[in-house]
Protein backbone atom coordinates (compact mmCIF):
# COMPACT_ATOMS: atom_id res chain seq x y z
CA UNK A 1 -2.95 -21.59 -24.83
CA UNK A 2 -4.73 -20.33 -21.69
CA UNK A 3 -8.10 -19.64 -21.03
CA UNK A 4 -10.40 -17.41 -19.23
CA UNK A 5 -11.45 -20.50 -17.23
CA UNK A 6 -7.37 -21.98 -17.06
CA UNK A 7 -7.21 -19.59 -13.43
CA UNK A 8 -10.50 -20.20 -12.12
CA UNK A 9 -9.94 -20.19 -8.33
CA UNK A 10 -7.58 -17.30 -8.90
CA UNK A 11 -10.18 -15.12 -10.75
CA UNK A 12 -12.36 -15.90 -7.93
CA UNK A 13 -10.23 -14.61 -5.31
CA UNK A 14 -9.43 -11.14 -6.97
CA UNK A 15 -13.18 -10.72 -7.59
CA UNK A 16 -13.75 -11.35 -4.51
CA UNK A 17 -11.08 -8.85 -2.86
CA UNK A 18 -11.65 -6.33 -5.27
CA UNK A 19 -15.37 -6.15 -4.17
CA UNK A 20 -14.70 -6.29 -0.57
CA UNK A 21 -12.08 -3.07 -1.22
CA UNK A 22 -14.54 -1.37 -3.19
CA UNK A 23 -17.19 -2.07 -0.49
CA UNK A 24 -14.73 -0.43 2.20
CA UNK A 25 -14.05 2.68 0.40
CA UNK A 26 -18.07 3.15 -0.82
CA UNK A 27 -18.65 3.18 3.31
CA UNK A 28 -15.96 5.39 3.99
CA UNK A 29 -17.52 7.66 1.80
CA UNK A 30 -21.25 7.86 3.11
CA UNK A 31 -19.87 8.82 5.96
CA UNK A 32 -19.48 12.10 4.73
CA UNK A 33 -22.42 14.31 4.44
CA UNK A 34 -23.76 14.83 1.35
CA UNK A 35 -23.01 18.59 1.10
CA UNK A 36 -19.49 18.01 2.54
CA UNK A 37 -17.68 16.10 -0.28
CA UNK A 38 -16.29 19.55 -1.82
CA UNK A 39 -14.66 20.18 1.66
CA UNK A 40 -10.73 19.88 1.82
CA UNK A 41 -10.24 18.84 5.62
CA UNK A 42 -6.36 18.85 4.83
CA UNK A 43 -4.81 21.83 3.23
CA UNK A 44 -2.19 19.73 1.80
CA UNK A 45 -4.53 17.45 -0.24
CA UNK A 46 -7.71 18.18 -2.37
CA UNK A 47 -10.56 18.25 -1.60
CA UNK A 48 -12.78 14.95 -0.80
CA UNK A 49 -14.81 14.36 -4.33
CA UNK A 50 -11.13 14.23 -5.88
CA UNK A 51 -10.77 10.45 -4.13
CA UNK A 52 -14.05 9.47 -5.30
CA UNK A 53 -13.34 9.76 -8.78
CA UNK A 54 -9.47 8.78 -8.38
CA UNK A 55 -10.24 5.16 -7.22
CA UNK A 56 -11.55 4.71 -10.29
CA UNK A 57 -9.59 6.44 -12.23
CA UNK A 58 -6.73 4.73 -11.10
CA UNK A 59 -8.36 1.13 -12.17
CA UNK A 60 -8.74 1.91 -15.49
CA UNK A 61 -5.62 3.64 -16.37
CA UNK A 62 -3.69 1.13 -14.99
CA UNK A 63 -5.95 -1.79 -16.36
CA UNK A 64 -8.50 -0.76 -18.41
CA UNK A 65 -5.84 1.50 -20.89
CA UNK A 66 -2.76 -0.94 -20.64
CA UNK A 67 -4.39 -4.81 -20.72
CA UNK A 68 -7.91 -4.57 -22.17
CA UNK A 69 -7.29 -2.51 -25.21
CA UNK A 70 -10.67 -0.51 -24.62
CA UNK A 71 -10.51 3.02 -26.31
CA UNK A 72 -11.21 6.10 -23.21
CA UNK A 73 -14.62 7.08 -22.77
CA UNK A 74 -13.98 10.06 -20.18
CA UNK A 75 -10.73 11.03 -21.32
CA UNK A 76 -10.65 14.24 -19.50
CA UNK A 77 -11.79 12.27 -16.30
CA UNK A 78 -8.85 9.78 -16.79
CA UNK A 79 -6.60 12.53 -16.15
CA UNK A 80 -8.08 14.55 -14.04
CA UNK A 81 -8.38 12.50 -11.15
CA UNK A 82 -4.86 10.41 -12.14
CA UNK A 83 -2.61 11.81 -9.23
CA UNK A 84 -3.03 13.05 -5.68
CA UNK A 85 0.36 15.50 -3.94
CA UNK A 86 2.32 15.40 -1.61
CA UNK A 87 3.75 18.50 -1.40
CA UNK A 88 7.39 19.49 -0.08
CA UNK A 89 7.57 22.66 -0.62
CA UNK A 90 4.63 24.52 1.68
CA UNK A 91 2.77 24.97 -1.74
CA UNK A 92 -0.98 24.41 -1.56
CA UNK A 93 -3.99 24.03 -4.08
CA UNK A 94 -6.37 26.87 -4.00
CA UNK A 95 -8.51 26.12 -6.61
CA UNK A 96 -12.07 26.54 -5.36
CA UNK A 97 -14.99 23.74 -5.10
CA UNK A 98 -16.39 24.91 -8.25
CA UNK A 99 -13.80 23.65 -10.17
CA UNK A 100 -14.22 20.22 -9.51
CA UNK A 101 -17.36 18.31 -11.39
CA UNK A 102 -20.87 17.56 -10.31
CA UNK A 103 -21.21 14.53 -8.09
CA UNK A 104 -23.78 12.94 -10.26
CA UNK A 105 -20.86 12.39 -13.42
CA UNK A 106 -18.63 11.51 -11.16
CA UNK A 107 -20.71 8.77 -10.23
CA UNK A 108 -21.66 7.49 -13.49
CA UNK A 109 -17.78 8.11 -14.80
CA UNK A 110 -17.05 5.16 -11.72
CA UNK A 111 -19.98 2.76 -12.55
CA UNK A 112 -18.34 2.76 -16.01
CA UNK A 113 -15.27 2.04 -14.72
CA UNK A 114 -16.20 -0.82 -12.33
CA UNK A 115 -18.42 -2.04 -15.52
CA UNK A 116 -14.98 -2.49 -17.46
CA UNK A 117 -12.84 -3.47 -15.22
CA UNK A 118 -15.00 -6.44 -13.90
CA UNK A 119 -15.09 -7.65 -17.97
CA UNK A 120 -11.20 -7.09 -17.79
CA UNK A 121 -11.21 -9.11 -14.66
CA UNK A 122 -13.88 -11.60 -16.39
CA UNK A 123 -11.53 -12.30 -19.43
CA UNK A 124 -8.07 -11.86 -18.56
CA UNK A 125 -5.38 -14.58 -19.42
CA UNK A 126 -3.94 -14.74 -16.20
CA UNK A 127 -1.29 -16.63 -17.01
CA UNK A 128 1.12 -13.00 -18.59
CA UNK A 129 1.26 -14.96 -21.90
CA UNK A 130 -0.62 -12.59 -23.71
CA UNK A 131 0.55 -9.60 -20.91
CA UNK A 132 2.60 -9.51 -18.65
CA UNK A 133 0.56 -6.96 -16.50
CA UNK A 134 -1.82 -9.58 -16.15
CA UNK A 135 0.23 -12.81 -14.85
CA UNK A 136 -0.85 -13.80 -11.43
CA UNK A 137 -3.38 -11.20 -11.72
CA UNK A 138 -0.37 -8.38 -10.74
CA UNK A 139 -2.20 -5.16 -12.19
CA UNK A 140 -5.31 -6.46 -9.68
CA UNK A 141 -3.64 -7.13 -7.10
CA UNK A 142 -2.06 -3.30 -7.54
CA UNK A 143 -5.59 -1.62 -7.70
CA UNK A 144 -6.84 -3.86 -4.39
CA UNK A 145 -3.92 -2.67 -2.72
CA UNK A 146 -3.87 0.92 -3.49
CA UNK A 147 -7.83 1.13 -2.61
CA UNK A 148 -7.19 -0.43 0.80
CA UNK A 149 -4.28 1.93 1.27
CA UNK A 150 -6.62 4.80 0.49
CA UNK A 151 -9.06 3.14 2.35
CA UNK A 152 -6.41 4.60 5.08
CA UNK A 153 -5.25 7.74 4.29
CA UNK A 154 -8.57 8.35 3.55
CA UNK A 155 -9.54 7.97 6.77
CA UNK A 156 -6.86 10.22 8.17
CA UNK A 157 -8.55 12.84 6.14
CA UNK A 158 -11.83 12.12 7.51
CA UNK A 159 -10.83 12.17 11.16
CA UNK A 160 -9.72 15.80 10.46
CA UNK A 161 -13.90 16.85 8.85
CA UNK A 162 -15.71 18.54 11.75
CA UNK A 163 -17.82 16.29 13.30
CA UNK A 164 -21.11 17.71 12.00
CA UNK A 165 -19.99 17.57 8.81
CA UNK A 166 -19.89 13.26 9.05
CA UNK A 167 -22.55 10.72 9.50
CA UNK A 168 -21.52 8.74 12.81
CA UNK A 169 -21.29 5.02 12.43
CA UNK A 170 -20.61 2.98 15.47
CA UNK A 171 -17.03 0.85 16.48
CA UNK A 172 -16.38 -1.60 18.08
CA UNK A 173 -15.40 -1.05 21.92
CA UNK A 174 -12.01 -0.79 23.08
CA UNK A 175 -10.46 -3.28 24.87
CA UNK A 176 -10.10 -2.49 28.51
CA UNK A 177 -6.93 -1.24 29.58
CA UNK A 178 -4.18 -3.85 31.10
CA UNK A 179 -2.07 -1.42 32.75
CA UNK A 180 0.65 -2.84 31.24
CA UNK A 181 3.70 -1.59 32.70
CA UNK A 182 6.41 0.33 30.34
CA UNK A 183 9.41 -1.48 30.23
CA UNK A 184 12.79 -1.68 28.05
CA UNK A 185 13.52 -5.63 26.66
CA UNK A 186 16.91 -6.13 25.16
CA UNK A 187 17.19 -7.79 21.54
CA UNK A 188 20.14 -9.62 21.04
CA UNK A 189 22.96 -9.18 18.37
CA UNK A 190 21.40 -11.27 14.85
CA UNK A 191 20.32 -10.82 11.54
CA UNK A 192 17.31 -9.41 10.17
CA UNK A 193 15.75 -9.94 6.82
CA UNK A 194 14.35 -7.38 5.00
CA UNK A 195 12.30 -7.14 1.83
CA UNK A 196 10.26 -10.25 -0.18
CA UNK A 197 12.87 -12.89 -2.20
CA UNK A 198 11.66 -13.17 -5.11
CA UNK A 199 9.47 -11.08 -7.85
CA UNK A 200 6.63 -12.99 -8.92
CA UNK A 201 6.41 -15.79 -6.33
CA UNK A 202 4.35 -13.35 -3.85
CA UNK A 203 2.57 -9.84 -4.48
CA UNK A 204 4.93 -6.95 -3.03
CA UNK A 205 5.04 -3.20 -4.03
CA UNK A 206 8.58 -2.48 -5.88
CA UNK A 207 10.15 -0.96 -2.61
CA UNK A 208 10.01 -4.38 -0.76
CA UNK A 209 12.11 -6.12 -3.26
CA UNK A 210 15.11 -7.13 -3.13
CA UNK A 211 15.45 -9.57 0.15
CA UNK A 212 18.37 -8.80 1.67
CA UNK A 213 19.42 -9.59 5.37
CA UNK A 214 21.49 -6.84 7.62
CA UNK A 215 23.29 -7.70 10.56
CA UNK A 216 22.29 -5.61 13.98
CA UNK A 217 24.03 -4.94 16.84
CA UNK A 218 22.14 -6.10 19.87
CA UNK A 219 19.79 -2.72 21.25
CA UNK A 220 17.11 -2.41 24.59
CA UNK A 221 13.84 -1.15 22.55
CA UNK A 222 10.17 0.14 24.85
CA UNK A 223 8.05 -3.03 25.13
CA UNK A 224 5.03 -0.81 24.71
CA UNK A 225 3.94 2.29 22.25
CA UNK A 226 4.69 5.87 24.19
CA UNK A 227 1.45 6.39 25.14
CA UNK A 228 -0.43 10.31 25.73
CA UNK A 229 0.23 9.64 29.38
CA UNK A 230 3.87 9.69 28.95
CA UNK A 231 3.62 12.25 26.34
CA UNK A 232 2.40 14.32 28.57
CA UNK A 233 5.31 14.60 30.73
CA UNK A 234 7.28 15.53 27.86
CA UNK A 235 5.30 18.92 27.85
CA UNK A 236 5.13 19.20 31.14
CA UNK A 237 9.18 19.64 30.84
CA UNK A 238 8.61 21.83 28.25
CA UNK A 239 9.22 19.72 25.46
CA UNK A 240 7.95 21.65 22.55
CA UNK A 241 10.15 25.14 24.16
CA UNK A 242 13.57 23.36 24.35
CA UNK A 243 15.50 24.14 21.07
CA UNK A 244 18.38 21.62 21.81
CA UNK A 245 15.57 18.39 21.76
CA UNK A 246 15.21 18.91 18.50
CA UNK A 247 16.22 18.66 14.99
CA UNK A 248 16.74 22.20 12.83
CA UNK A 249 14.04 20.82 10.41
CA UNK A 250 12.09 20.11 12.76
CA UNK A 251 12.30 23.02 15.08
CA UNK A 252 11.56 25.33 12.14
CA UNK A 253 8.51 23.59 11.00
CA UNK A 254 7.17 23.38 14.55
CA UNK A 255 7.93 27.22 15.13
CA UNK A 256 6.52 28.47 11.97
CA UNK A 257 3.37 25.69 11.99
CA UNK A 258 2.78 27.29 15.95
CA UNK A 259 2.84 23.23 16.92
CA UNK A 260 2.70 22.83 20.49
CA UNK A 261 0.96 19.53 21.28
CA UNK A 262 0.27 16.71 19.02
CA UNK A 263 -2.18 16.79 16.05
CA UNK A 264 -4.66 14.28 17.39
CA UNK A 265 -4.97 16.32 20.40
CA UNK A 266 -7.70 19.22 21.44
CA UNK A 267 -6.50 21.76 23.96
CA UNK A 268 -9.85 22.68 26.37
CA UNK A 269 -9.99 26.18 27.94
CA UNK A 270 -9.56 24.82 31.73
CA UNK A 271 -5.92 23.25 30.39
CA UNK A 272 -7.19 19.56 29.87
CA UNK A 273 -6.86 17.76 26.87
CA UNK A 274 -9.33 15.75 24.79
CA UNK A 275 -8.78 13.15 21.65
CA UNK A 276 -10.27 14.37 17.91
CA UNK A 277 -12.01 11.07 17.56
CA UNK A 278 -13.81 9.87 14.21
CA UNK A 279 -17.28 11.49 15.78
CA UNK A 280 -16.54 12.72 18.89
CA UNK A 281 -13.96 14.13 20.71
CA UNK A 282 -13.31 12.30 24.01
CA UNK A 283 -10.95 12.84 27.06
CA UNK A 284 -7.59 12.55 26.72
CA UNK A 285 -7.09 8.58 27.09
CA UNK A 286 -3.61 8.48 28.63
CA UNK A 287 -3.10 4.21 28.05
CA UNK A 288 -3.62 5.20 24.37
CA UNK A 289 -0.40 5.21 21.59
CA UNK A 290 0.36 8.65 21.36
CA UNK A 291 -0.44 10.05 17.64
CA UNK A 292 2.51 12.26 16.57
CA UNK A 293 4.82 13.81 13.93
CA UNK A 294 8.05 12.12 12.85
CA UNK A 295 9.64 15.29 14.12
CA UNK A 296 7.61 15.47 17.41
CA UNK A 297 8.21 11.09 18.01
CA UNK A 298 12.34 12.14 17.55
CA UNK A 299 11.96 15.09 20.30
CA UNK A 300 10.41 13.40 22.55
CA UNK A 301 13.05 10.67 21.81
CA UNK A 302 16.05 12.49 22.35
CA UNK A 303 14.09 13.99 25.62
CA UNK A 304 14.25 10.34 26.85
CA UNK A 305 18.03 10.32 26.03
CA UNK A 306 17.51 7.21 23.54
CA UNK A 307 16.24 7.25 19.39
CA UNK A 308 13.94 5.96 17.08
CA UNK A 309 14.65 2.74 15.75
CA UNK A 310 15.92 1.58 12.69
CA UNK A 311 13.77 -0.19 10.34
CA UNK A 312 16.28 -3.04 10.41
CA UNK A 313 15.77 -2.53 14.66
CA UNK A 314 12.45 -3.24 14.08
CA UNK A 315 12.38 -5.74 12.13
CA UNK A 316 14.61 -7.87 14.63
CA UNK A 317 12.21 -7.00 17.58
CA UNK A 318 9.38 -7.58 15.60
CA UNK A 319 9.86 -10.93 13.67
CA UNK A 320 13.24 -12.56 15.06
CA UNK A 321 13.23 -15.02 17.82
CA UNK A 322 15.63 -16.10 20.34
CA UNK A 323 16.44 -19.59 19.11
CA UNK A 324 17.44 -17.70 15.51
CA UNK A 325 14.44 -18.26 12.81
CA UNK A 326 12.75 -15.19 11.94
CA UNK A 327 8.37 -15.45 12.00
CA UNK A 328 5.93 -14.18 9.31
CA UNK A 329 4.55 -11.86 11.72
CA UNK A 330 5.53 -10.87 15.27
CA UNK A 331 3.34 -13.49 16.99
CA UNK A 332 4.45 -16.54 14.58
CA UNK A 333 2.86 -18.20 11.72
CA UNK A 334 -0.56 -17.90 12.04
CA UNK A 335 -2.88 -15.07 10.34
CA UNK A 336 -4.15 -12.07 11.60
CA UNK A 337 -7.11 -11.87 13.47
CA UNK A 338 -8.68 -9.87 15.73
CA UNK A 339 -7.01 -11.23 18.98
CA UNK A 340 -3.43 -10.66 17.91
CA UNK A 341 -4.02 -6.24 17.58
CA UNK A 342 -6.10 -3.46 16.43
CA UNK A 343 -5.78 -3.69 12.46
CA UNK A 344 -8.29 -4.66 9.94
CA UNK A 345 -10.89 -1.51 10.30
CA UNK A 346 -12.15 -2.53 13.82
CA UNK A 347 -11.84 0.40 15.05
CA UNK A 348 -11.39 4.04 13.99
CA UNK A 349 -9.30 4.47 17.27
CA UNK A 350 -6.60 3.35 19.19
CA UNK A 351 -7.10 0.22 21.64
CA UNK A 352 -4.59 0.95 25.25
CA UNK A 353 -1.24 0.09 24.66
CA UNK A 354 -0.62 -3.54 25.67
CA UNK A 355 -4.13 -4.93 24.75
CA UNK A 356 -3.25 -7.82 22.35
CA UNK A 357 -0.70 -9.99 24.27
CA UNK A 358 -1.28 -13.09 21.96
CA UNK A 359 0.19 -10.38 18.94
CA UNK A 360 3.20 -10.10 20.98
CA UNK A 361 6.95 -11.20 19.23
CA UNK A 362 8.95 -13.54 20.42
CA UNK A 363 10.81 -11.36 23.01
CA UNK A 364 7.63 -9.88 23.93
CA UNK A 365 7.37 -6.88 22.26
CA UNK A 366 3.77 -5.99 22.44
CA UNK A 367 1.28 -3.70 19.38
CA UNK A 368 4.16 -4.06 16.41
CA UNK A 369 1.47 -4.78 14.24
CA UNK A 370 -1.79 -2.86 14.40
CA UNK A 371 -2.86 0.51 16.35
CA UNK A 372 -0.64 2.78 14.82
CA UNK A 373 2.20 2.74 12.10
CA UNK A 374 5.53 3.09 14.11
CA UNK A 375 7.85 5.38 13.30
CA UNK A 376 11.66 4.45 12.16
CA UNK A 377 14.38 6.66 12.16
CA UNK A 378 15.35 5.02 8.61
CA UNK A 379 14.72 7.52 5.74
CA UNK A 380 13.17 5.79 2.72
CA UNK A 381 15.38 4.79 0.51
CA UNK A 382 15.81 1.74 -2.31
CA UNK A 383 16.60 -2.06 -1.44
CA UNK A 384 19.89 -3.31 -3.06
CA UNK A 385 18.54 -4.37 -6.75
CA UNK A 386 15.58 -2.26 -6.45
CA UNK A 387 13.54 -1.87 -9.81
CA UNK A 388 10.43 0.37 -9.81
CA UNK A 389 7.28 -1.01 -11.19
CA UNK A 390 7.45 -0.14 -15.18
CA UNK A 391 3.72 0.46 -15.40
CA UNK A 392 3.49 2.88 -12.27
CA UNK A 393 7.25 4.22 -12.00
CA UNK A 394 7.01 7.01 -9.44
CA UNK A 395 5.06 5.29 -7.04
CA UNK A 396 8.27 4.61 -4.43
CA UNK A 397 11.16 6.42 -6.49
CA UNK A 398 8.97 10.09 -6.04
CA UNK A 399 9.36 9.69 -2.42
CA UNK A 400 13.49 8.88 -2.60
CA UNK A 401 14.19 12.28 -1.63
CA UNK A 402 15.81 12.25 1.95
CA UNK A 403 12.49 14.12 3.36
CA UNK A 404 10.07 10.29 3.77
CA UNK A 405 10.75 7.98 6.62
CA UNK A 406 9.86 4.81 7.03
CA UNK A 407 6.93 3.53 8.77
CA UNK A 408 6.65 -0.43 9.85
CA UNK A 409 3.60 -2.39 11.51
CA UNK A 410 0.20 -1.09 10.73
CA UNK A 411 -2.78 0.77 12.32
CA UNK A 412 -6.38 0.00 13.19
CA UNK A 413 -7.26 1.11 10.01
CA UNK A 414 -4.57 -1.10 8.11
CA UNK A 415 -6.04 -4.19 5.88
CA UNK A 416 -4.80 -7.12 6.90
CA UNK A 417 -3.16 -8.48 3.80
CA UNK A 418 -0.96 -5.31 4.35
CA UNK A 419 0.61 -6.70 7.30
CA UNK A 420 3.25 -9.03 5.60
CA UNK A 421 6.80 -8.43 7.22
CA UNK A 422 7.98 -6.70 3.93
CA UNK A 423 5.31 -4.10 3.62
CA UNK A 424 6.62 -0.55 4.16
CA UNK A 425 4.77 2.76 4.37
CA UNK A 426 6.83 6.21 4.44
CA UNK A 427 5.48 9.85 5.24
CA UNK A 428 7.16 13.22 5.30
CA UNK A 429 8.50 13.88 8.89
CA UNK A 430 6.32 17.12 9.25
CA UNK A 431 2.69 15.63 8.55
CA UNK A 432 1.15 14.95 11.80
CA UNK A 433 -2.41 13.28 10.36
CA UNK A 434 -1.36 9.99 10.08
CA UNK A 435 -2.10 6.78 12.44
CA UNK A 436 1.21 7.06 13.42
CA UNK A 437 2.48 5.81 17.13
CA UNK A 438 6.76 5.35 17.94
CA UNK A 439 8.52 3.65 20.70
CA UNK A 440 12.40 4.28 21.22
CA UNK A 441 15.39 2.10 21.44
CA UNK A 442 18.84 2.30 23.32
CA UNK A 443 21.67 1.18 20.73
């Protein structure tokens, strides 16, 4: 019969991981003044003290409730901060900052939590025999991974707070621009492999199983990210006026939304631009990824007389290789660090486009992982023998609904463990917060 001490190196690891996610989202949140944690930056999503409570929240309903056995001690708690939205439909909460709790029990509701799930942690049979939830420590590895996702979107909340409102911490400097040169490299005919093989054998949310490989015709995709500078010319040609450059979805949200530049973007009186950076708002870098909209990336697209790739397009630029075997990651087999791209919290900002040439793929592809998610022009849908997690069953099947695309590589504010080849993110093509850069492909 197993043991608390049959996984010991296992246990280790998740303790370890689980503090270090913890410890990203407790910073993230003292950078937030004090009186601003009622604020709702984003209209769309409550306001900030919801996500304090919710990280925790989330831990023990998912392991506290369903492997420990431990009877609720906030039950009202539990469910109140269970779920964030994501709405379709132009609805928005309006409920005011009085009706969320003082910050003091939200606090002490979390220490509770972190107090129980460290003794589920402490004495769980990690070997499923007694449940399931627990073998290979799955339900932990769920909780890391949704805190460092948060630890993200999070952040594209935060970058949204007026900057008096925040307590500026510094970043680590950009690397100095290249002046890489934009250019189009052609990916031959071959097969790309989507999605992990096996449940089990490796940690993957439910919308990255099954494996499955798809044969792609060969395409010319940008070497580089399109970067503000090129965006730019795009409204100097009056992107956002011309009807035919865009979708009808599209052109109706940007028409009644009043969008006429992109959302990372500050229009100055004399006609310049400048960047909405974490704590400061800087001029318009024009070597930076550009920060856009699904919609506004497929525009400017169409403008260029090419598309968006396919997720199936990326994956071939990103992880195939000439001579035929495909690579963990665009670069090879090695792990991330810091000289292969801007991932991993370094930075709350974009590095110039072409910065990390040792993260480049095999047909030299530069930034597919790191400093900005990258659009696809693939709506997100199931994998062939998909099967949605049984304990958290709307977290990818919600978001079937023909309105999310998906998003491939990662941004500077992207954990590193969420860089595997299968990971996939997906947004709504009308949100234009995210970290999200696009380059475009000639089929």
């Amino acid at each position: 019969m197993a043991t608390t001490s049959t996984f010991p190196d296992q246990r280790q690891d998740l303790k370890a991981r689980l503090s270090d996610a913890r410890a990203r989202t407790d910073t993230l949140f003292r950078i937030v003044r004090r009186e601003a944690l009622y604020d709702r930056p984003i209209l769309e999503r409550h306001r900030i003290v919801f996500y304090i409570g919710h990280l925790e929240a989330f831990d023990w309903n998912l392991i506290g409730r369903r492997t420990s056995g431990s009877e609720p001690f906030h039950e009202a708690f539990d469910k109140l901060f269970a779920f964030g939205i994501d709405p379709t439909d132009g609805g928005l909460p309006n409920e005011p900052p009085s009706a969320w709790p003082a910050l003091d029990e939200v606090e002490r509701y979390n220490q509770r939590v972190r107090e129980a799930v460290d003794s589920c942690l402490a004495g769980a049979d990690l070997s499923g025999a007694a449940n399931p939830l627990l073998e290979n420590g799955l339900v932990f590895e769920v909780a890391i991974e949704h805190r460092l996702m948060h630890a993200e979107t999070l952040a594209y909340m935060l970058h949204q707070l007026p900057h008096d409102r925040k307590v500026p911490e510094p970043q680590a400097p950009a690397t100095p621009a290249r002046g890489a040169t934009p250019r189009t490299v052609g990916i031959p005919a071959g097969t790309a492999t989507l999605g992990l093989a096996r449940r089990g054998k490796a940690f993957g949310w439910d919308n990255e199983f099954e494996e499955h490989a798809r044969e792609v015709p060969g395409f010319g995709i940008d070497a580089l990210d399109v970067t503000n500078g090129q965006f730019l010319e795009f409204m100097a040609d009056r992107g956002y006026e011309r009807h035919e450059l865009w979708s009808e979805g599209g052109w109706a949200w940007k028409e009644q939304q009043r969008v006429r530049h992109p959302g990372f973007w500050v229009p100055e009186k004399s006609g310049a631009w400048k960047w909405r950076g974490m704590f400061e708002d800087v001029p318009l870098p024009l070597e930076w990824p550009v920060y856009a909209s699904h919609a506004e990336a497929e525009a400017y697209a169409r403008w260029r007389g090419k598309s968006l790739p396919t997720e199936a397009q990326f994956h071939r630029a990103a992880y195939a290789t000439p001579e035929g075997p495909e690579r963990p990651y665009p670069w090879g087999h090695e792990p991330p660090d810091p000289t292969r791209g801007n991932f991993d919290f370094k930075r709350w900002d974009p590095s110039p486009v072409g910065s990390h040439p040792r993260g480049d793929s095999a047909f030299g592809v530069s930034d597919l992982v790191g400093n900005g998610w990258e659009w696809t022009r693939s709506l997100f849908e199931p994998f062939p023998g998909f099967e949605a997690f049984p304990f958290y069953p709307g977290y990818s099947a919600n978001f079937f609904d023909g309105k999310h695309y998906v998003m491939k590589g990662g941004s500077s504010r992207t954990a590193a463990c969420m860089l595997r080849r299968s990971f996939r993110n997906w947004f709504q093509g009308y949100y234009p917060y995210v970290y999200a850069s696009f380059r475009c492909v000639e089929d």
